[in-house]
C-alpha atoms as a PDB file:
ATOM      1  CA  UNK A   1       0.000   0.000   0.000  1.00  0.00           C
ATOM      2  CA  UNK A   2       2.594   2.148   0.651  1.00  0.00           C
ATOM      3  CA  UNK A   3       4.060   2.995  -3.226  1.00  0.00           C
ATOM      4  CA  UNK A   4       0.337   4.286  -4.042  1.00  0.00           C
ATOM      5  CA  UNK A   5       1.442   6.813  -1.511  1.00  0.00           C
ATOM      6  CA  UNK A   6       3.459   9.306  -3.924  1.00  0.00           C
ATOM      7  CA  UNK A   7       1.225   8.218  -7.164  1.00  0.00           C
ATOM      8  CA  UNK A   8      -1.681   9.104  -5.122  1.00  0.00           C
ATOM      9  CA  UNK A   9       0.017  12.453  -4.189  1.00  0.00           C
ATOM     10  CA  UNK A  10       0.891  13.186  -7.467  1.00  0.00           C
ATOM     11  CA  UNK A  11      -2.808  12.811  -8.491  1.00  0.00           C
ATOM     12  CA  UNK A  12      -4.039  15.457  -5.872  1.00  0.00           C
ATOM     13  CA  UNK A  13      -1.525  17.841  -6.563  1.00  0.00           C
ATOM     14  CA  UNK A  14      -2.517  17.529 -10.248  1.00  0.00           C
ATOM     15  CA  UNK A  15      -5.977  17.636  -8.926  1.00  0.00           C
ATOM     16  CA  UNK A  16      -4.976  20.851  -6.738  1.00  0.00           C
ATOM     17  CA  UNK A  17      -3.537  23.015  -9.870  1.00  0.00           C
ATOM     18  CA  UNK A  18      -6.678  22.426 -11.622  1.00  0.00           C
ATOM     19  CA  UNK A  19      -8.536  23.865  -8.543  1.00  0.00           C
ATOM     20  CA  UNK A  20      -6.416  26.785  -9.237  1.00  0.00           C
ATOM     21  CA  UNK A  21      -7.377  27.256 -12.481  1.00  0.00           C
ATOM     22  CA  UNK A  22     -10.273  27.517 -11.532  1.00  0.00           C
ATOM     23  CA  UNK A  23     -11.936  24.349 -13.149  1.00  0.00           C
ATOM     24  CA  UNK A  24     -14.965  23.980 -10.811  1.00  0.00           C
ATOM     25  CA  UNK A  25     -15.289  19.790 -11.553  1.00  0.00           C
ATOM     26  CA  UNK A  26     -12.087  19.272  -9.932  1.00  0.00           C
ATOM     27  CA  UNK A  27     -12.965  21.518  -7.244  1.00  0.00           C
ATOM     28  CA  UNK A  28     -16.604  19.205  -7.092  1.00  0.00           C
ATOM     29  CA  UNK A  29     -14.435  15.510  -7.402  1.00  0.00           C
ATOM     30  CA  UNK A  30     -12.119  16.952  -4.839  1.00  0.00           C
ATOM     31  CA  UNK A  31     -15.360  18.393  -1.716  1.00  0.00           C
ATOM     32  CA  UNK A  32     -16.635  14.550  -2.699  1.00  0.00           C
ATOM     33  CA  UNK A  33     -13.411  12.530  -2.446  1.00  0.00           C
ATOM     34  CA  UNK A  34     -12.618  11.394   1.664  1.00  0.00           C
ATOM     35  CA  UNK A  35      -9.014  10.451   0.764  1.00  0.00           C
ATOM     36  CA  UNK A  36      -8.667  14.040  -0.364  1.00  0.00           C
ATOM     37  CA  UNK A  37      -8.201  15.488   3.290  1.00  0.00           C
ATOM     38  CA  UNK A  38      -4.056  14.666   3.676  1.00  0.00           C
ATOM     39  CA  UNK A  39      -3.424  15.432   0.656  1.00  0.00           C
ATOM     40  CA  UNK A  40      -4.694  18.465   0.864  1.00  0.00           C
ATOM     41  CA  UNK A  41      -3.410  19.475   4.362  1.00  0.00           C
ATOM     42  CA  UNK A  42      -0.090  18.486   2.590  1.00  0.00           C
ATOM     43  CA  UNK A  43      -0.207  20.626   0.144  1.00  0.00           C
ATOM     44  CA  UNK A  44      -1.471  23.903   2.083  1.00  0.00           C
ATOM     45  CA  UNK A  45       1.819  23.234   4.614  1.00  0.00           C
ATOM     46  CA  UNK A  46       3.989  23.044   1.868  1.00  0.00           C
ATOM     47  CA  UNK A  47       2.524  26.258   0.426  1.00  0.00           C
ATOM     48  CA  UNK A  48       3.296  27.954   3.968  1.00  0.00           C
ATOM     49  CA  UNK A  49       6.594  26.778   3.935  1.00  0.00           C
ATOM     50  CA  UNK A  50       7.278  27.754   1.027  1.00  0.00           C
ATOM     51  CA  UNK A  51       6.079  31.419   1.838  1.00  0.00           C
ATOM     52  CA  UNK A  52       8.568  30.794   5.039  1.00  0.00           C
ATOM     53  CA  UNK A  53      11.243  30.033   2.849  1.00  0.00           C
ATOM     54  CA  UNK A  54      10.770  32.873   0.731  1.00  0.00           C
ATOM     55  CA  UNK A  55      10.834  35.578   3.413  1.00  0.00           C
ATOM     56  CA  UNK A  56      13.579  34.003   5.223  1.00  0.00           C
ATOM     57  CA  UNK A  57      15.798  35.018   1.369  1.00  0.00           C
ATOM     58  CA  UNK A  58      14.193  38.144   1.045  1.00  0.00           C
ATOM     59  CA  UNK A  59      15.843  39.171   3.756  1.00  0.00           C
ATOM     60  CA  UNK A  60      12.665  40.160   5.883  1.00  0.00           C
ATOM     61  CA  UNK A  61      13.557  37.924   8.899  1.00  0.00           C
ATOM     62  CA  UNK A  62      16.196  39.900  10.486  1.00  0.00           C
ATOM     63  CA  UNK A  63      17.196  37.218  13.285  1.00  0.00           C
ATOM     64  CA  UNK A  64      17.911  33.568  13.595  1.00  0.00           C
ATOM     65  CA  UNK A  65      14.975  32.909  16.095  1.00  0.00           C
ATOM     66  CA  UNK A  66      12.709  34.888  14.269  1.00  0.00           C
ATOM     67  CA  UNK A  67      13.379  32.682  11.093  1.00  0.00           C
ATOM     68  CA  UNK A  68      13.153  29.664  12.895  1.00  0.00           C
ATOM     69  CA  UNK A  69      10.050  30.211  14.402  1.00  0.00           C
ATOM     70  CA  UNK A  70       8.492  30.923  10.650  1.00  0.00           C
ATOM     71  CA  UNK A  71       9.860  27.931   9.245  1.00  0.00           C
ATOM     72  CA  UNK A  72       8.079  25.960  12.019  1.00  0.00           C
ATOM     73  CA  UNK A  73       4.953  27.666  11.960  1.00  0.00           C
ATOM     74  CA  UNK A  74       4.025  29.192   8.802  1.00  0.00           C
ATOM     75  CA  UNK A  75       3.251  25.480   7.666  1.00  0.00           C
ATOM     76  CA  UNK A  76       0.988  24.919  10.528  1.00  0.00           C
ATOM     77  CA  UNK A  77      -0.695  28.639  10.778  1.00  0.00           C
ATOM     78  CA  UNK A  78      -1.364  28.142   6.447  1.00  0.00           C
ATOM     79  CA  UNK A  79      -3.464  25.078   7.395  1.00  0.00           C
ATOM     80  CA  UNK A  80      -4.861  26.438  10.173  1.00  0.00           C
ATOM     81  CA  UNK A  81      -5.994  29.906   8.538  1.00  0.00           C
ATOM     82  CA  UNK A  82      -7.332  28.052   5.386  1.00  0.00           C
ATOM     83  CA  UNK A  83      -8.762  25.542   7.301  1.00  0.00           C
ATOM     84  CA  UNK A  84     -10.899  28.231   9.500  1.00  0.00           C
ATOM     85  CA  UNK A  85     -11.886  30.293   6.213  1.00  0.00           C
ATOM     86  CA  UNK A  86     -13.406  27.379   4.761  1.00  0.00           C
ATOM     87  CA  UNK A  87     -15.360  26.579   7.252  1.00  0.00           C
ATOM     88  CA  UNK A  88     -16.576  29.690   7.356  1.00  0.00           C
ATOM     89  CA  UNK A  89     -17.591  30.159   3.871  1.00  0.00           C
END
């Protein structure tokens, strides 16, 4: 079971840059598909690492704690965030 792992991953990011072209059946197959959830929390905390990443080279962490503290957190806070505003809506 464990080499579907990165073919199934593979699918949902697919599946995820769809969703951001705004193709609303892959945003309709994704809200219907249970397997979707990890995926999906995988992809938002490697979006908010990313972001981490990015401000830690643009130079707009100006000490070592400080960037450590976004590299740890920015993952979790971008799941978090999106989570809560799509429950919302």
């Amino acid at each position: 079971m464990e080499t579907k792992a990165p073919f199934e991953f593979k699918k949902y990011l697919k599946k995820s840059l769809e969703i951001l072209l705004l193709k609303g059946a892959a945003a309709e197959e994704a809200a219907t598909d249970e397997r979707a959830l990890k995926p999906g929390i995988l992809i938002l905390a490697i979006g908010g690492l990313a972001v981490a990443i990015g401000a830690v080279f643009e130079g707009q962490v100006s000490v070592p704690a400080e960037a450590a503290f976004l590299l740890l957190f920015a993952p979790v806070l971008n799941v978090l965030i999106t989570g809560r505003l799509l429950s919302v809506g």
